[in-house]
Protein backbone atom coordinates (compact mmCIF):
# COMPACT_ATOMS: atom_id res chain seq x y z
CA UNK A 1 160.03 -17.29 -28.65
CA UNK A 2 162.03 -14.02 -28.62
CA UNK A 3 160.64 -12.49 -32.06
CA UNK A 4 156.91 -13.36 -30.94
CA UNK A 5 157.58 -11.52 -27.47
CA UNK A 6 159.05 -8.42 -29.07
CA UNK A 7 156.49 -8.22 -31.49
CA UNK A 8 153.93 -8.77 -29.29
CA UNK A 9 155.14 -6.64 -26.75
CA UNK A 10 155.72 -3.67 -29.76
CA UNK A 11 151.90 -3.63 -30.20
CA UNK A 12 150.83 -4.12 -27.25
CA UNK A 13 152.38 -1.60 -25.73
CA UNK A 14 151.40 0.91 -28.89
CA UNK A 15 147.67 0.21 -28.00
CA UNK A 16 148.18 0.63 -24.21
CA UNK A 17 150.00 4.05 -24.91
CA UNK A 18 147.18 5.11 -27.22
CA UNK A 19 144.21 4.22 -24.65
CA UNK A 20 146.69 5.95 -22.01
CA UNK A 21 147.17 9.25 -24.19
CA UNK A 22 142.94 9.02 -24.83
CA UNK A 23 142.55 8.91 -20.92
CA UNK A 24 144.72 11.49 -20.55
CA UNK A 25 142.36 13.72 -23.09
CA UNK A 26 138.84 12.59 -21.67
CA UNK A 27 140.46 13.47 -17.99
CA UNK A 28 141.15 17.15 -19.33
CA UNK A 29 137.99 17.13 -21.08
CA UNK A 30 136.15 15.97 -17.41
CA UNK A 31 135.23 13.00 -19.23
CA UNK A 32 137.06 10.30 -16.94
CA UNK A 33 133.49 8.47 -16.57
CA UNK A 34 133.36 6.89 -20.27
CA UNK A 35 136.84 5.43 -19.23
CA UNK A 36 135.23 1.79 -18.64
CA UNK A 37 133.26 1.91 -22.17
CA UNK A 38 136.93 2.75 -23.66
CA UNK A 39 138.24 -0.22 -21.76
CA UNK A 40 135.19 -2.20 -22.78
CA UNK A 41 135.82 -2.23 -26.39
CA UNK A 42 139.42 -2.90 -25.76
CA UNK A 43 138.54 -5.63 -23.77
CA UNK A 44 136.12 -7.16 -27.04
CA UNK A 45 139.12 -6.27 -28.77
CA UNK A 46 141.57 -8.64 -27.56
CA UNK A 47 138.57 -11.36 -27.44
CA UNK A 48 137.72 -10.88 -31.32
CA UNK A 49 141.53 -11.00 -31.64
CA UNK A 50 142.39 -14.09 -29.77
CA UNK A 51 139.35 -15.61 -31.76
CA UNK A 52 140.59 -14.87 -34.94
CA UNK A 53 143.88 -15.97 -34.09
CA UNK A 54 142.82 -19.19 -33.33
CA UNK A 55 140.49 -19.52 -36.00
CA UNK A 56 143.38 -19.02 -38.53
CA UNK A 57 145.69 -21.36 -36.64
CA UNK A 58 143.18 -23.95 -37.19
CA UNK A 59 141.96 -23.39 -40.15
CA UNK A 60 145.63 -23.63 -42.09
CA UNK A 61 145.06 -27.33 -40.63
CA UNK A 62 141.86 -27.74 -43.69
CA UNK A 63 144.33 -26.11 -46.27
CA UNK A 64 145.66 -29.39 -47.50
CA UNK A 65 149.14 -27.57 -48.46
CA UNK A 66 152.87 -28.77 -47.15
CA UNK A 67 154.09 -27.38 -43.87
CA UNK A 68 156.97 -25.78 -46.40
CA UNK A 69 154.78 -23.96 -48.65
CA UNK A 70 152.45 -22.71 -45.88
CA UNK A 71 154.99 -21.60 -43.77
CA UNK A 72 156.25 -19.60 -46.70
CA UNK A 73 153.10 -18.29 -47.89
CA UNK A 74 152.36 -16.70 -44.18
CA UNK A 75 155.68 -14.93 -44.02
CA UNK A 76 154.80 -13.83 -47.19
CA UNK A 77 151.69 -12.36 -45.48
CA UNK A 78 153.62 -11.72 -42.69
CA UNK A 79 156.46 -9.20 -43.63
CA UNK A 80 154.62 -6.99 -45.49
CA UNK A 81 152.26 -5.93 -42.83
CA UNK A 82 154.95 -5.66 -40.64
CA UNK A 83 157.17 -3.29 -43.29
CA UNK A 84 154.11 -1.29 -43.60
CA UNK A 85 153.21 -0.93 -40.00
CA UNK A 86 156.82 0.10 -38.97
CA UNK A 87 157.10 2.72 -41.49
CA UNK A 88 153.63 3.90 -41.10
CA UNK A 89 154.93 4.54 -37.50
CA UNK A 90 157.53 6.23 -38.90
CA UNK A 91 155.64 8.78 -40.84
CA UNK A 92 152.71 9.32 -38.76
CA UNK A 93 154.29 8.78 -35.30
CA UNK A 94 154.95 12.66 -34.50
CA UNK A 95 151.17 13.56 -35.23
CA UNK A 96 149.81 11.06 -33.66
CA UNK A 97 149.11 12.12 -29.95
CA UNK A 98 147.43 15.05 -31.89
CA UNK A 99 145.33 12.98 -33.93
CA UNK A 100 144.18 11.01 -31.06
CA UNK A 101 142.97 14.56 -29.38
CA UNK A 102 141.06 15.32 -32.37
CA UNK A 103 139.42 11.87 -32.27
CA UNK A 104 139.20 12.47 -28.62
CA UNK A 105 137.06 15.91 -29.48
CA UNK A 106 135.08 14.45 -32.07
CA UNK A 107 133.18 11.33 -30.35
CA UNK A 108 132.93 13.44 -27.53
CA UNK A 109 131.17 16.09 -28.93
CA UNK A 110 128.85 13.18 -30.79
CA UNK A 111 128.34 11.76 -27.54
CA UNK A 112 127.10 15.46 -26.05
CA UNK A 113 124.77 16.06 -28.63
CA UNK A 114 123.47 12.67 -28.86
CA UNK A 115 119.70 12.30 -27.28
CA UNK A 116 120.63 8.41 -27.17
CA UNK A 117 121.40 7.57 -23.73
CA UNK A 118 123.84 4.56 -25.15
CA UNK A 119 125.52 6.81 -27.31
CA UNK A 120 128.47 6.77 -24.73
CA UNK A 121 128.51 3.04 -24.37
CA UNK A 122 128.79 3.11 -28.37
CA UNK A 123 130.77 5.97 -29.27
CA UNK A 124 133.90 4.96 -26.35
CA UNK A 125 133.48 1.29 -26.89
CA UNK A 126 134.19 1.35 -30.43
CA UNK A 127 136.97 3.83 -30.32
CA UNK A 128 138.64 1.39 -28.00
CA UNK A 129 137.71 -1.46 -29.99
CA UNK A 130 139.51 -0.01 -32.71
CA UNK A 131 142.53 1.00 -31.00
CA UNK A 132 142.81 -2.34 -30.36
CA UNK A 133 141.62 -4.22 -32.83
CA UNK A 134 143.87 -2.93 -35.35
CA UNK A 135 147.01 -3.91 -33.30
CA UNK A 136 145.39 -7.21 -32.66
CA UNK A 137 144.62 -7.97 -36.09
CA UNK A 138 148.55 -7.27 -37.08
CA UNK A 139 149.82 -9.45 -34.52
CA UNK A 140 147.34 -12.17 -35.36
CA UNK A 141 149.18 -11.48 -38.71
CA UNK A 142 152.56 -11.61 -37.66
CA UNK A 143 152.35 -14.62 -35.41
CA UNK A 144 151.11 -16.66 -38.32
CA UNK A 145 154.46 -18.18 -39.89
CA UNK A 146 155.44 -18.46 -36.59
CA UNK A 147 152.87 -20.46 -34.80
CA UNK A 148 152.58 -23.00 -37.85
CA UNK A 149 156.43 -23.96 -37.01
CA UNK A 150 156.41 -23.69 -33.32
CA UNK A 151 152.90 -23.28 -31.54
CA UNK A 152 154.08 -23.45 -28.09
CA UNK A 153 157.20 -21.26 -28.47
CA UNK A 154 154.61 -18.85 -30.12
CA UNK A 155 151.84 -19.20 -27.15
CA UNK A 156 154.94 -18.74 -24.57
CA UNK A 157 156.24 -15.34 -26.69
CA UNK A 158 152.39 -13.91 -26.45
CA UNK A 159 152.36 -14.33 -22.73
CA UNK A 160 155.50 -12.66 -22.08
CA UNK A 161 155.15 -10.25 -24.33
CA UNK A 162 151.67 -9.21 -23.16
CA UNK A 163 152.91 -9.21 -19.65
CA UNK A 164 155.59 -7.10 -20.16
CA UNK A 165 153.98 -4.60 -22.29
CA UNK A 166 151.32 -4.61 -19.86
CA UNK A 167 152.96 -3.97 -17.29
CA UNK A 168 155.46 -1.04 -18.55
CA UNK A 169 152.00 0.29 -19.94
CA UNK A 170 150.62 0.61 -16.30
CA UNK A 171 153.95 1.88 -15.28
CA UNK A 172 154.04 4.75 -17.66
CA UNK A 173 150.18 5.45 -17.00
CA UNK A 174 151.22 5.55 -13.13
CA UNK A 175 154.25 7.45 -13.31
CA UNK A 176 156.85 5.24 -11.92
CA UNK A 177 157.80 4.27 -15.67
CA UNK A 178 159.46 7.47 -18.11
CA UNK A 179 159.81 6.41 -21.52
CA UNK A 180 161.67 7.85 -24.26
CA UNK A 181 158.94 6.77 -26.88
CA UNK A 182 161.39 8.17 -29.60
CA UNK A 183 164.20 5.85 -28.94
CA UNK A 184 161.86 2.97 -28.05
CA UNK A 185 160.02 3.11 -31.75
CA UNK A 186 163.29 3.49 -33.12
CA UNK A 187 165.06 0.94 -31.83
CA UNK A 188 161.69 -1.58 -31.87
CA UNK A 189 161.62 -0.30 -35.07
CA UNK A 190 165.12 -1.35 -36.02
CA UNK A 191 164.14 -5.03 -34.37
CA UNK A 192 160.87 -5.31 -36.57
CA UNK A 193 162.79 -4.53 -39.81
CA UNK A 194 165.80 -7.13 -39.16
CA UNK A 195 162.50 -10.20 -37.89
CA UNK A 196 161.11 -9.17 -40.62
CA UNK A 197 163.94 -9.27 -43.20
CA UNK A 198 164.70 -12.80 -41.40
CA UNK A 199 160.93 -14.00 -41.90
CA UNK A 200 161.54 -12.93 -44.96
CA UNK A 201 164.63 -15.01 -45.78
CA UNK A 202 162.69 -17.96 -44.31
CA UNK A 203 160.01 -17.61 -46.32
CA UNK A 204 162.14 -17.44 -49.12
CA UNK A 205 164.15 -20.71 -47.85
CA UNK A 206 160.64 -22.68 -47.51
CA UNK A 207 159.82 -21.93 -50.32
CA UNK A 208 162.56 -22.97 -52.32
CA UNK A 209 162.47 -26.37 -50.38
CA UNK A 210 158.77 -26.75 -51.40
CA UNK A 211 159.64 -26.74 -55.05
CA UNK A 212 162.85 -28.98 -54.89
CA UNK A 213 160.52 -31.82 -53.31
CA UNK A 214 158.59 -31.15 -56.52
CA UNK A 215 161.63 -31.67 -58.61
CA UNK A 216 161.87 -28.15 -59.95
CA UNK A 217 165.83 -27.25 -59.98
CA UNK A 218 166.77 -22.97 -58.96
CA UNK A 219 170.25 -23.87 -60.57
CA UNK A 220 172.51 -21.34 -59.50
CA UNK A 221 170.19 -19.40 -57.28
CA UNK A 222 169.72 -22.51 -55.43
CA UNK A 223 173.35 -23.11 -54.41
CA UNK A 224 174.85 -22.00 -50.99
CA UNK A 225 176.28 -18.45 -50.68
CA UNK A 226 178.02 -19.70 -47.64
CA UNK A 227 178.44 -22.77 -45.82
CA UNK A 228 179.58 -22.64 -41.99
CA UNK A 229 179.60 -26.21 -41.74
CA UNK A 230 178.07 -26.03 -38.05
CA UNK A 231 176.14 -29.24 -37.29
CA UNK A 232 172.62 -28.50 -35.49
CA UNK A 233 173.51 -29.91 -32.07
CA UNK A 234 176.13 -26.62 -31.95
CA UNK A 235 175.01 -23.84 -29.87
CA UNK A 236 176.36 -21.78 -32.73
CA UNK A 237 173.84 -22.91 -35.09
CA UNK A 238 170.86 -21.39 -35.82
CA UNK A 239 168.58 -23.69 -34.01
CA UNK A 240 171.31 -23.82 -31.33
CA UNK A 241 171.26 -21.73 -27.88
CA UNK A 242 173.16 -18.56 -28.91
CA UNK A 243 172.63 -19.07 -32.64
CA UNK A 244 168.73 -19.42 -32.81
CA UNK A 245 168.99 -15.89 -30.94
CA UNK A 246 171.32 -14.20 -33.43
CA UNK A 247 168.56 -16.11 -36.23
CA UNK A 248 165.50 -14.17 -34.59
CA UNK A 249 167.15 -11.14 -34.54
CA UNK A 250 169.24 -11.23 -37.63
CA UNK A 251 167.86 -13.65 -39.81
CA UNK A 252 171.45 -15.69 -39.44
CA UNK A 253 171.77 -19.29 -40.29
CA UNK A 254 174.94 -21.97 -40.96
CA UNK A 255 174.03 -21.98 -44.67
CA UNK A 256 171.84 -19.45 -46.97
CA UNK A 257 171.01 -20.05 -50.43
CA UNK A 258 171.62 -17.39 -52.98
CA UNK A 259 168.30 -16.68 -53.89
CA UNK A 260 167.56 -15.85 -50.28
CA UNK A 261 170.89 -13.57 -49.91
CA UNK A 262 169.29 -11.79 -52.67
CA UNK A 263 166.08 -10.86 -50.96
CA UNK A 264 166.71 -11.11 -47.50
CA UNK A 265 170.36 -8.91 -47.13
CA UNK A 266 169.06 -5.93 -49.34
CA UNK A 267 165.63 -5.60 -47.40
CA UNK A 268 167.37 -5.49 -43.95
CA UNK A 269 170.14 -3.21 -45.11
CA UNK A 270 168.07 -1.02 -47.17
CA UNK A 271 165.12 -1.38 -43.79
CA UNK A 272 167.63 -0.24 -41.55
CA UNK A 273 169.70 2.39 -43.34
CA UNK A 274 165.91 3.83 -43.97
CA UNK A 275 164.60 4.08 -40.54
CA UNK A 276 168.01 5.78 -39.25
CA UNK A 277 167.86 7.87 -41.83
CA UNK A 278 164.34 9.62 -41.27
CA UNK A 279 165.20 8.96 -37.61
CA UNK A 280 167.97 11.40 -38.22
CA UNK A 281 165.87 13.38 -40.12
CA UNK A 282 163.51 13.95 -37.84
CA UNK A 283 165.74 15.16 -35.11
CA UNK A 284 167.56 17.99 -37.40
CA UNK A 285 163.57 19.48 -38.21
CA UNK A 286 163.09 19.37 -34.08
């Protein structure tokens, strides 16, 4: 369950920093009163969220396709979102606080000249339905391929990741919490990337399985790059103690086909050497 908690935990805590750094803003604005409509959308939020999650969960069950070919098809799903959220962190990440003022400013000043007396209720509630929503929405995303192999593992990674996030989020918003939120994105970052390219590799592996059962041969592609020749009862393996955690964060197993070397290595590699790169970037222009 350690991918779904850091995952879970990455968004989580992105949303509860966002609806922290709009609290901040509407308590410099003297605005702290539309605080509960903000937490009321988020609130809807997470229900719509859990909702849909569930609804897709159970509605892969109708499909009528092999556990293989699903499982590949939502990693497929799966990693993309997840490349395009981390590096749409990366790009966006050091104007965000002042594009959530500007927001901020904006459905304020609706709200002010609004005769509507719900305007408030409407204007705060669906900013922090959407501040929510869209992280929920990804992780409904991301948990996919993962919940259709291992639901409880899954359910078990939401909680803690939820609690944790939760609770660092409340620490920050008290005080007692400081956060370097440049090191945290990059090295969450970093962690995303590497799940990702091991989803990836997976999905790839699944895949490949699929189409063997249906007699179709990958010839060369399909032969082993390596063999480690670990059994599965060995803690070393990657459904073993230690190895399973080195396969979460790594994407490492006892035996990988060429075809996935070819699309799993160069995606991490490339992932990484990217985000350290406009990392570095980023601190030479500051």
């Amino acid at each position: 369950m350690l991918a779904q908690s850091i995952i879970v935990f990455r968004e989580t805590l992105e949303a509860v920093l966002v609806l922290g750094i709009i609290y901040v803003y509407l308590k410099k604005l003297d605005k702290v009163i539309y605080t509960k409509y903000l937490l009321l959308g988020g609130v809807i939020a997470v229900i719509v969220s859990l909702m849909l999650g569930i609804g897709t969960y159970y509605t892969k069950m109708f499909v009528g396709l092999e556990k293989e070919l699903m499982e590949a098809i939502a990693a497929f799903i799966a990693v993309p979102v997840l490349t395009y959220v981390v590096y749409w962190m990366l790009g966006r990440g050091s104007r965000i606080r002042e594009e959530i003022r500007q927001k901020v400013i904006e459905v304020s000043d609706r709200v002010k000249y609004s005769s509507r007396t719900y305007a408030p209720v409407i204007a705060f509630a669906g900013l922090g339905f959407l501040v929510v929503f869209r992280e929920g929405l990804e992780t409904v995303l991301f948990m996919l391929p993962f919940i259709i192999g291992s639901p409880l593992d899954t359910i078990l990674g939401i909680f803690v990741g939820l609690t944790l996030a939760s609770a660092i989020g409340y620490g920050v918003a008290r005080g007692a919490v400081r956060l370097n939120l440049r090191r945290f994105f990059l090295v969450t970052s970093i962690l995303l990337v590497l799940i990702a390219g091991g989803l990836l590799g997976y999905g790839v592996h699944e895949l490949m399985e699929y189409y063997e059962d249906q007699g179709i041969d990958f010839g060369l592609l399909g032969e082993p790059l390596y063999d480690l020749g670990i059994a599965s009862t060995n803690p070393l393996s990657h459904k073993g103690v230690i190895g399973s955690i080195f396969a979460v964060l790594f994407g490492y197993t006892t035996k990988m086909e060429i075809l996935r070397a070819l699309i799993q290595i160069p995606y991490s590699v490339i992932g990484v050497l990217t985000i350290y790169v406009v990392h570095k970037k980023r601190l030479g222009s500051t």
